[in-house]
C-alpha atoms as a PDB file:
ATOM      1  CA  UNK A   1      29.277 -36.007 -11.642  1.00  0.00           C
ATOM      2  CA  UNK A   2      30.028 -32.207 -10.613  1.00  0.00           C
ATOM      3  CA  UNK A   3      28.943 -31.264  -7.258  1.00  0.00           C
ATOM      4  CA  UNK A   4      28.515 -27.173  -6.449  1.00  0.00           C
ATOM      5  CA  UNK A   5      29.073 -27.004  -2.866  1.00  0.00           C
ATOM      6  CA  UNK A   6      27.844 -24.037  -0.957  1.00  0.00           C
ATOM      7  CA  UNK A   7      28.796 -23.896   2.950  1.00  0.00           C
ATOM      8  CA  UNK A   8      29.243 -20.702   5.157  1.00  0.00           C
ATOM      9  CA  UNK A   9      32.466 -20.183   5.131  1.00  0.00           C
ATOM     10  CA  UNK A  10      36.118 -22.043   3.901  1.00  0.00           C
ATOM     11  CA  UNK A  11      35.773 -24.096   7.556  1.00  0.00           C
ATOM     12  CA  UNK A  12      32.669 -25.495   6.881  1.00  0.00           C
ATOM     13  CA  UNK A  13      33.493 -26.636   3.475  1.00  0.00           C
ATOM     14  CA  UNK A  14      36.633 -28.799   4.932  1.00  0.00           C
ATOM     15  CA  UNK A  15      34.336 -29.855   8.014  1.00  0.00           C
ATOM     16  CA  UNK A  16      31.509 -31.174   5.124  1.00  0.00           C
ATOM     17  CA  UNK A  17      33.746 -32.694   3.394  1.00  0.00           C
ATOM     18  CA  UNK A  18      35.597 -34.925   6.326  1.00  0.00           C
ATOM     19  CA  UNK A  19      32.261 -35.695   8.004  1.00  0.00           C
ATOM     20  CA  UNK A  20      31.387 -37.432   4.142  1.00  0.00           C
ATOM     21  CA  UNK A  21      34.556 -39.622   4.399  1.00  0.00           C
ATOM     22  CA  UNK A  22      35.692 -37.494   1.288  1.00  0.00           C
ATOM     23  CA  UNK A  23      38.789 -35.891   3.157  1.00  0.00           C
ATOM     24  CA  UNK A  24      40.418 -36.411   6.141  1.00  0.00           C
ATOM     25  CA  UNK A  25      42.815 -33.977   8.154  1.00  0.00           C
ATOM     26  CA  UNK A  26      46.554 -34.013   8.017  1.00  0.00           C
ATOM     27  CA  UNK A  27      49.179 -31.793   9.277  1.00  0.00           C
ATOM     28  CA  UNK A  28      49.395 -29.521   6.433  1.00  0.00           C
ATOM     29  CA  UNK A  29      46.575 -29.981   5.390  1.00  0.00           C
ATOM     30  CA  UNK A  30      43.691 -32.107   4.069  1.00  0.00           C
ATOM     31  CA  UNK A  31      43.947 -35.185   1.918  1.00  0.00           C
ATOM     32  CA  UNK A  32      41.008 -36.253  -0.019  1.00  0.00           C
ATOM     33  CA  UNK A  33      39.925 -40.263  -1.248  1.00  0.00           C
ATOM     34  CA  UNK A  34      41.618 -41.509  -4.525  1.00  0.00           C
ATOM     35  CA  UNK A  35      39.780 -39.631  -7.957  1.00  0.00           C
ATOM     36  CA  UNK A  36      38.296 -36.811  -6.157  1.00  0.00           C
ATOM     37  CA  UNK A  37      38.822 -33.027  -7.347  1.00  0.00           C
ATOM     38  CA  UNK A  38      38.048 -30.062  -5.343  1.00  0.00           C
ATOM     39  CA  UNK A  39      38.329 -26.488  -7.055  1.00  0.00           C
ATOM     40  CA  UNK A  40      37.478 -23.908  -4.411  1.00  0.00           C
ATOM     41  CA  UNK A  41      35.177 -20.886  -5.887  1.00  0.00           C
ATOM     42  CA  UNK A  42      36.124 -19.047  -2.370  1.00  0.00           C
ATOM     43  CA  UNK A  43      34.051 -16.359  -0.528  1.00  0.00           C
ATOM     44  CA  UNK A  44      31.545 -13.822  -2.966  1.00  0.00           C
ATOM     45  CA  UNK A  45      31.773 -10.630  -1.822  1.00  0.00           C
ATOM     46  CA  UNK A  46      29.774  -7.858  -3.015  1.00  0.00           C
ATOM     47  CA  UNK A  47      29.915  -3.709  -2.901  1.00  0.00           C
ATOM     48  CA  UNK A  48      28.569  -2.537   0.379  1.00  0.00           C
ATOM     49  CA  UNK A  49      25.545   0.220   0.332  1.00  0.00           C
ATOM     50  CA  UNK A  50      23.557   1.859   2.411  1.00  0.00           C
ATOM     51  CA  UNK A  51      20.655   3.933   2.938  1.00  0.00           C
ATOM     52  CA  UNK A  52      20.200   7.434   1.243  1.00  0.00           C
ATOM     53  CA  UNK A  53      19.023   9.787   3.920  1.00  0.00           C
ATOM     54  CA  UNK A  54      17.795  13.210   4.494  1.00  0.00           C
ATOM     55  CA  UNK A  55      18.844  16.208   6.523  1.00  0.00           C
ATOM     56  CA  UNK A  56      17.387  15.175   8.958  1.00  0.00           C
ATOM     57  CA  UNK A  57      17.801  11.605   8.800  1.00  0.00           C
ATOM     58  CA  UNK A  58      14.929   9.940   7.450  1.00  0.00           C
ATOM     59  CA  UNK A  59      15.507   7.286   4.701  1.00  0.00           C
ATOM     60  CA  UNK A  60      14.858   8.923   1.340  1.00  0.00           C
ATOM     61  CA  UNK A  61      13.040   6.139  -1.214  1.00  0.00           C
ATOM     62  CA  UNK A  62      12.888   6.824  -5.161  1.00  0.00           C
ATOM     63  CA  UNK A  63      10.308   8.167  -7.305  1.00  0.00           C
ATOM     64  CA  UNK A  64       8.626   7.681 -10.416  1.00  0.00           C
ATOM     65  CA  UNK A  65       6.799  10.384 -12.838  1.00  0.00           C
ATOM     66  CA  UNK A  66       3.537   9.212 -12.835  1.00  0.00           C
ATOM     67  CA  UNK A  67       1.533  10.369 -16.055  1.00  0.00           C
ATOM     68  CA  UNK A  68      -1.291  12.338 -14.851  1.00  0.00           C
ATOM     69  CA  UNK A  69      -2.542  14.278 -18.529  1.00  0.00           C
ATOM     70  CA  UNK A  70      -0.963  14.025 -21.926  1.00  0.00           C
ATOM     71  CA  UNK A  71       0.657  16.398 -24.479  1.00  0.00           C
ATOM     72  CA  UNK A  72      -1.875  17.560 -26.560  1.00  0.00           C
ATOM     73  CA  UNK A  73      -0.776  19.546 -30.289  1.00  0.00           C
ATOM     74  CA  UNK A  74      -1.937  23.174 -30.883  1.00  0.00           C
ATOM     75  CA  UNK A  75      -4.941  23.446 -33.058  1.00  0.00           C
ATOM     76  CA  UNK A  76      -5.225  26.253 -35.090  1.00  0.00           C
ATOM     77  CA  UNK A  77      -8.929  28.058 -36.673  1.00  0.00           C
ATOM     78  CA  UNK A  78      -9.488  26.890 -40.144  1.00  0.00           C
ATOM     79  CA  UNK A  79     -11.512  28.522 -43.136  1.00  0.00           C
ATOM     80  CA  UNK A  80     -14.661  26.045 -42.657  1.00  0.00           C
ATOM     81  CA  UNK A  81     -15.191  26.815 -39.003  1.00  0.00           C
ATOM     82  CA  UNK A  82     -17.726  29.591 -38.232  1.00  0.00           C
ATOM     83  CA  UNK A  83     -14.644  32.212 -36.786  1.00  0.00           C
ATOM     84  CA  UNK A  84     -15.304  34.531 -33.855  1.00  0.00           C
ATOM     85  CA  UNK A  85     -15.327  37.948 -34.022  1.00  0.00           C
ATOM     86  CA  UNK A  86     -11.720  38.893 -34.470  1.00  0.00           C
ATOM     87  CA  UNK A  87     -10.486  35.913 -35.682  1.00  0.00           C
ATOM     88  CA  UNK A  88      -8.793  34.981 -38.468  1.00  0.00           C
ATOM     89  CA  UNK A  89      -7.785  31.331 -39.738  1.00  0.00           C
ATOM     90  CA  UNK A  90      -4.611  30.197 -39.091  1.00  0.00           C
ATOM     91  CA  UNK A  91      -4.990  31.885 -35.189  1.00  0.00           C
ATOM     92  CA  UNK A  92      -4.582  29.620 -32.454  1.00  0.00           C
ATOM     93  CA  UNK A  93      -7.686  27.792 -31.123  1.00  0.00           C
ATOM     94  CA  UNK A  94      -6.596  25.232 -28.353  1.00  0.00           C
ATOM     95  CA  UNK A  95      -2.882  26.214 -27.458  1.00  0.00           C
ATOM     96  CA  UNK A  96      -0.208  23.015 -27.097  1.00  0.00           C
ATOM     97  CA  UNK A  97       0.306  21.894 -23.988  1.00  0.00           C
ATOM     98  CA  UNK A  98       3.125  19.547 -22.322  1.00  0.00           C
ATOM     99  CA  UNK A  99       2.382  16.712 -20.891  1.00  0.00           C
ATOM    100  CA  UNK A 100       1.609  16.912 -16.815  1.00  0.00           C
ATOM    101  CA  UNK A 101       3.348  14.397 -14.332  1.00  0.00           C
ATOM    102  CA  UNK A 102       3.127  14.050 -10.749  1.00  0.00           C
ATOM    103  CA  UNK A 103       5.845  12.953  -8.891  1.00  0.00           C
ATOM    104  CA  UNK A 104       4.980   9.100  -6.758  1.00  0.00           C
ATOM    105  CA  UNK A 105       7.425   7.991  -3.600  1.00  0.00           C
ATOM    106  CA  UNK A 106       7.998   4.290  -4.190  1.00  0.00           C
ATOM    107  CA  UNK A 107       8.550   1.928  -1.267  1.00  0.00           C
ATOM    108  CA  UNK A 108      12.363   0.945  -2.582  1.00  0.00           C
ATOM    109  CA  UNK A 109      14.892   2.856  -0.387  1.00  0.00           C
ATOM    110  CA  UNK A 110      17.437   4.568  -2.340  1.00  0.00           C
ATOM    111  CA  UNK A 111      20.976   3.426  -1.390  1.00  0.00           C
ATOM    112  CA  UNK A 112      24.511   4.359  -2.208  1.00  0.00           C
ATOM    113  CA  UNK A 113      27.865   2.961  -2.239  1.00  0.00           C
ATOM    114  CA  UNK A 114      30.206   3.118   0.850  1.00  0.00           C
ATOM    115  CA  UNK A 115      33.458   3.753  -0.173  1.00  0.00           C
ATOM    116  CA  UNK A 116      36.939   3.435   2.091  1.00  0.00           C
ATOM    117  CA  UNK A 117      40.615   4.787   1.895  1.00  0.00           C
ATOM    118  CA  UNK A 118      43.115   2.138   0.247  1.00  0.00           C
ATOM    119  CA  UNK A 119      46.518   3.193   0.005  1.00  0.00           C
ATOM    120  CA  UNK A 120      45.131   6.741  -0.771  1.00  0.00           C
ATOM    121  CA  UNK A 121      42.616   5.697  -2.769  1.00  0.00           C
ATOM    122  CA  UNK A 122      38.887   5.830  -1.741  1.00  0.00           C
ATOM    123  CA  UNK A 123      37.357   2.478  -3.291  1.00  0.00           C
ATOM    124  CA  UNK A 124      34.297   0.653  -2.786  1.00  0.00           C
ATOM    125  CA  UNK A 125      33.903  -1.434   0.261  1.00  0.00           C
ATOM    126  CA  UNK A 126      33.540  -5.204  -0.322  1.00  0.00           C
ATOM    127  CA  UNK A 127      31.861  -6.928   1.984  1.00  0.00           C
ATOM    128  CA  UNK A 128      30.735 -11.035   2.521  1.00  0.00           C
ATOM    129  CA  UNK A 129      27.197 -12.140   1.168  1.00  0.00           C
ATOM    130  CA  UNK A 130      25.122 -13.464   3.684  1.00  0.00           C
ATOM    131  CA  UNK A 131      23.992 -17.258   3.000  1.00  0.00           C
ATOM    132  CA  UNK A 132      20.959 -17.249   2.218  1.00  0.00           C
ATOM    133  CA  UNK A 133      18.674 -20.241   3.062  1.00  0.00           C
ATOM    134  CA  UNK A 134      15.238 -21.837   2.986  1.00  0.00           C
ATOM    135  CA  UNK A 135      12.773 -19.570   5.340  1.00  0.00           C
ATOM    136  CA  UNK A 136      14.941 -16.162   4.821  1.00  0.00           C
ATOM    137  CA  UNK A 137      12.287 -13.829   3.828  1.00  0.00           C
ATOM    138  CA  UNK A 138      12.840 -11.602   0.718  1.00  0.00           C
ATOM    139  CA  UNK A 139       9.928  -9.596   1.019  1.00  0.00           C
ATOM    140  CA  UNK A 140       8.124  -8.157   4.369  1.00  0.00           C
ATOM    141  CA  UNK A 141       4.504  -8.864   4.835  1.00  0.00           C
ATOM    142  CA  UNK A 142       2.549  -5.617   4.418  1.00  0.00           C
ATOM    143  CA  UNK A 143      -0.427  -5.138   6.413  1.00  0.00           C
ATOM    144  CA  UNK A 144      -3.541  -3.936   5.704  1.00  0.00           C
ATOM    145  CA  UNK A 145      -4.850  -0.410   5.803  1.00  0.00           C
ATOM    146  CA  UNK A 146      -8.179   0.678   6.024  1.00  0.00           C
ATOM    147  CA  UNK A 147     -10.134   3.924   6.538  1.00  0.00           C
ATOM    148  CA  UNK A 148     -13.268   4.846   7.819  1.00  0.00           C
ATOM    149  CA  UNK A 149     -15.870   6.824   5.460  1.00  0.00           C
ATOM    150  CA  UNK A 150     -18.553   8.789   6.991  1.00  0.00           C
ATOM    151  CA  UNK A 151     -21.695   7.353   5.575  1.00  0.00           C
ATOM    152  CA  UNK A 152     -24.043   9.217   7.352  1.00  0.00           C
ATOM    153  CA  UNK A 153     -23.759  11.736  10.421  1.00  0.00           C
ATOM    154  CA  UNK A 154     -24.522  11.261  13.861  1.00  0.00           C
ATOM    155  CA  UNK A 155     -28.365  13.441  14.897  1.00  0.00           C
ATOM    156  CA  UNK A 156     -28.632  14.631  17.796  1.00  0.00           C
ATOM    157  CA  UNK A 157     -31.613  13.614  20.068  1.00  0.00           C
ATOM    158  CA  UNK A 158     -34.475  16.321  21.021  1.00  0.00           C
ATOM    159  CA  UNK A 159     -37.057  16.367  23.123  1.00  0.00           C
ATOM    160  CA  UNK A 160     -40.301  17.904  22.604  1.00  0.00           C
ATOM    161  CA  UNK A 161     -40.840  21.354  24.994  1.00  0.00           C
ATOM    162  CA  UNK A 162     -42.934  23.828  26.569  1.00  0.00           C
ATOM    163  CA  UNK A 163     -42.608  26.348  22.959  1.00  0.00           C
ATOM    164  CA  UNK A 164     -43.476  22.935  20.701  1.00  0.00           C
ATOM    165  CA  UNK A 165     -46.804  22.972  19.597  1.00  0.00           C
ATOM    166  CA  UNK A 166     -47.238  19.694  21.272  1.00  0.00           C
ATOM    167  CA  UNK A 167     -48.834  16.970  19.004  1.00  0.00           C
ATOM    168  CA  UNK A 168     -51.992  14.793  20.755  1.00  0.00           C
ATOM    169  CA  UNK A 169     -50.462  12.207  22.661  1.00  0.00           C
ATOM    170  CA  UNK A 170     -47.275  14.180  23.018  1.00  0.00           C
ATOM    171  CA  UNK A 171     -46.455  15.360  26.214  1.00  0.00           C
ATOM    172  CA  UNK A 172     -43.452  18.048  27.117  1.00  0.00           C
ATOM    173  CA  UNK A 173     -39.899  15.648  27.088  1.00  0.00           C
ATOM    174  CA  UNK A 174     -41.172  13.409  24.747  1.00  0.00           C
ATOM    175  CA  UNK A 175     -38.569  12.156  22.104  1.00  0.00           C
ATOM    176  CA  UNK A 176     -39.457  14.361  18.858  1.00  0.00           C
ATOM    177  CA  UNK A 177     -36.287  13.340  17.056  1.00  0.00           C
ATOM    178  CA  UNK A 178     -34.481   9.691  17.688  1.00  0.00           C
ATOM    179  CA  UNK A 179     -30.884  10.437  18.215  1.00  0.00           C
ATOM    180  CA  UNK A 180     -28.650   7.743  16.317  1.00  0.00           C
ATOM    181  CA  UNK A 181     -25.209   7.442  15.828  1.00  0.00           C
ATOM    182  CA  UNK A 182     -22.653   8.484  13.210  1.00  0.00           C
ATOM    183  CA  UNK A 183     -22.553   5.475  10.441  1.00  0.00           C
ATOM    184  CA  UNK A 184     -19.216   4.861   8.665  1.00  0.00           C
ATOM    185  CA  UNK A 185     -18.018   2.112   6.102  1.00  0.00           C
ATOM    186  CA  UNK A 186     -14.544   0.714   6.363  1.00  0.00           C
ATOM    187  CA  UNK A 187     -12.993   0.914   3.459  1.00  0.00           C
ATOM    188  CA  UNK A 188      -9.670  -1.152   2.232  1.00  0.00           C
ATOM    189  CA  UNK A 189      -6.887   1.367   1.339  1.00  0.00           C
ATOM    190  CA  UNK A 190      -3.966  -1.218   0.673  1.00  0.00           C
ATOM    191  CA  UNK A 191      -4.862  -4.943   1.149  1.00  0.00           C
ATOM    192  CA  UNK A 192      -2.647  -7.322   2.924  1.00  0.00           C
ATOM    193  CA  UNK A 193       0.101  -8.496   1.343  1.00  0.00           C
ATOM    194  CA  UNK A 194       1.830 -12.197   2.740  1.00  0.00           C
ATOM    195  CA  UNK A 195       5.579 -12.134   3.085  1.00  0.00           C
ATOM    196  CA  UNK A 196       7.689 -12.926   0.052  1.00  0.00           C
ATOM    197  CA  UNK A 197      10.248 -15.984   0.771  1.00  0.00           C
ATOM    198  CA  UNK A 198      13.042 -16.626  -1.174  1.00  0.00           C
ATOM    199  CA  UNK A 199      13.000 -20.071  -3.479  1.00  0.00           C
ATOM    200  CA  UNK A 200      14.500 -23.081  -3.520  1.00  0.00           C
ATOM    201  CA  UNK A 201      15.911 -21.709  -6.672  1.00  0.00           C
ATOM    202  CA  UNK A 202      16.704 -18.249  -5.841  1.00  0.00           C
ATOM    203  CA  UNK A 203      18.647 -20.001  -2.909  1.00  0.00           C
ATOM    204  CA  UNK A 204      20.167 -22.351  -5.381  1.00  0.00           C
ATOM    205  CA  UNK A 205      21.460 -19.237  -7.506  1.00  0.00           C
ATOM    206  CA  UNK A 206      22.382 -16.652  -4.984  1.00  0.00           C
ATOM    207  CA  UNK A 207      26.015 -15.827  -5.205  1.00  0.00           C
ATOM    208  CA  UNK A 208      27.281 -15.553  -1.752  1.00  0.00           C
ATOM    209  CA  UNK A 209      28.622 -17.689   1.236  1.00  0.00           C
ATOM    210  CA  UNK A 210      31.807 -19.888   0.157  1.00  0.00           C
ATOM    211  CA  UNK A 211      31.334 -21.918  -2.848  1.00  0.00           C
ATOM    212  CA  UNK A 212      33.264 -24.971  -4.327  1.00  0.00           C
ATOM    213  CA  UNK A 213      33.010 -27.234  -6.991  1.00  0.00           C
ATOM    214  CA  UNK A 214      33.602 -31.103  -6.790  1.00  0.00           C
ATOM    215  CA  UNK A 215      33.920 -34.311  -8.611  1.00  0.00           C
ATOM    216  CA  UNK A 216      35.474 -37.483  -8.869  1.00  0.00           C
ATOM    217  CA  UNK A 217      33.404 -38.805  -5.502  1.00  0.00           C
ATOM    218  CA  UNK A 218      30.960 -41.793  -5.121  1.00  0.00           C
ATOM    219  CA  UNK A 219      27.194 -40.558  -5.167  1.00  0.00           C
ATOM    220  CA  UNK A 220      27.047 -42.640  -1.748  1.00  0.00           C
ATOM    221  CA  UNK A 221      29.904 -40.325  -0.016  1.00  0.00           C
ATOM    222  CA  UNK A 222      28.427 -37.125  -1.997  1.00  0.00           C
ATOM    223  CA  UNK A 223      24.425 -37.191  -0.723  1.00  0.00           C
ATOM    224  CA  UNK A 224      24.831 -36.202   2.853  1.00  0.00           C
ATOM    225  CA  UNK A 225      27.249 -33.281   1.368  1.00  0.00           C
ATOM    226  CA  UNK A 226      25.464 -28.978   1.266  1.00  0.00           C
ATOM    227  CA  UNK A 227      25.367 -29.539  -2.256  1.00  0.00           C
ATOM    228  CA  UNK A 228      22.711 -27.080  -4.455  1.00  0.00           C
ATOM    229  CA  UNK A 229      21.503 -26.893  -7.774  1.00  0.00           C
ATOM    230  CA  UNK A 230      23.821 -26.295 -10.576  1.00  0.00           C
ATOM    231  CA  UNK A 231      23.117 -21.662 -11.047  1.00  0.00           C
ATOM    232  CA  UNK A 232      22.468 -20.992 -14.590  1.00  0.00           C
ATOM    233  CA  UNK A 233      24.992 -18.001 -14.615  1.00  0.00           C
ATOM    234  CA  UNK A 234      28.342 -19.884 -11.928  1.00  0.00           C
ATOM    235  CA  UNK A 235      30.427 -18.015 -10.108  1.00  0.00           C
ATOM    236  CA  UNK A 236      33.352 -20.012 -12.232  1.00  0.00           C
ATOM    237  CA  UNK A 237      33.419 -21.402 -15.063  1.00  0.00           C
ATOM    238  CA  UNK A 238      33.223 -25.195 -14.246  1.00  0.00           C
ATOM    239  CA  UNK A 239      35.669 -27.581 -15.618  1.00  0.00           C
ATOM    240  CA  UNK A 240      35.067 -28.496 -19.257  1.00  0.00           C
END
């Protein structure tokens, strides 16, 4: 059986493996149990990025074009309509117009590649995956926002006075209107959205930390080792 090992770094590979009774240290090295076969993927790196920000230093995010009204085809006056005054078919009766967009601000952050000086050469920067693991969140919880709609306005109390014609009954600082308060309605803008966490899968597949494939081991040595699921697209092609 083929195990894909995934560990921090090269350290904690050779740590897993001696605390499994698979290999055991040695001056020069490590020397593993009779049959067993390590091939070392090594450490994933990827292209460093970063944000995309303005003059004056706020994060820029992308944009779609958001279709707002559609192209619509020039029509032209034709013999059977009843023409205007002045009009002759063939003349234009609804001109073409282009489609309109409007321009939406996603929530992605726009990002761009860092680049460094190598022997005179500016190249991308490479930089170490982080590992991920069970509980790393991939997306942020959003909360939710609300805003209040004026339902009906606040009225103003008044009394009745001396220049009323007072009512029977009524006598001068009477209530003649009930004051009551404003009345709004909360409305939901956005609803809450729960955090996003990666999968047991997604952790399975991700390409980063130090990787290494093994074989050749009892299942008993192998259980205890930070083995994951076999990723549908490797790092390496595995042995045949």
């Amino acid at each position: 059986m083929i195990y894909y090992i995934k560990t921090t770094n090269k350290q904690s590979l050779y740590n897993a493996l001696v605390d499994c009774g698979i290999a055991r240290e040695m001056e020069d090295g490590h020397a593993f149990i009779e049959g067993a076969e390590l091939s070392e993927i090594g450490a994933i790196v990827r292209q460093e990025k970063r944000f995309v920000r303005g003059d004056s230093g706020e994060i820029l995010f992308e944009t779609r074009e958001e279709l707002v009204t559609e192209a619509t085809q020039e029509v032209l006056w034709s013999e059977d309509e009843d023409l205007p005054e002045g009009t002759v078919a063939g003349d234009v009766k609804v001109p073409a117009a282009d489609a309109v967009y409007k321009t939406i601000k996603t929530n992605t952050p726009q990002m761009e590649l860092v680049f460094e000086e190598v022997e005179g050469e500016m190249v991308p920067k490479m930089s170490a995956l982080k590992m991920l693991t069970l509980g790393d969140i991939k997306t942020p919880k959003v909360e939710q926002v609300t805003e209040q709609i004026l339902i009906q306005e606040a009225v103003e109390e008044k009394l009745w006075t001396e220049e009323d014609t007072l009512p029977e009954d009524v006598q001068v600082g009477d209530i003649k209107i009930v004051g009551q308060e404003a009345v709004y309605e909360t409305k939901v803008i956005q609803a809450a959205v729960p955090a996003e966490y990666y999968t047991e899968q997604e952790v399975a597949e991700s390409g980063d930390a130090y990787h290494a494939n093994l074989r050749g081991v009892p299942g008993e040595l192998a259980k205890n080792l930070p083995c994951i699921c076999a990723p549908r697209n490797p790092a390496r092609v595995w042995w045949s």
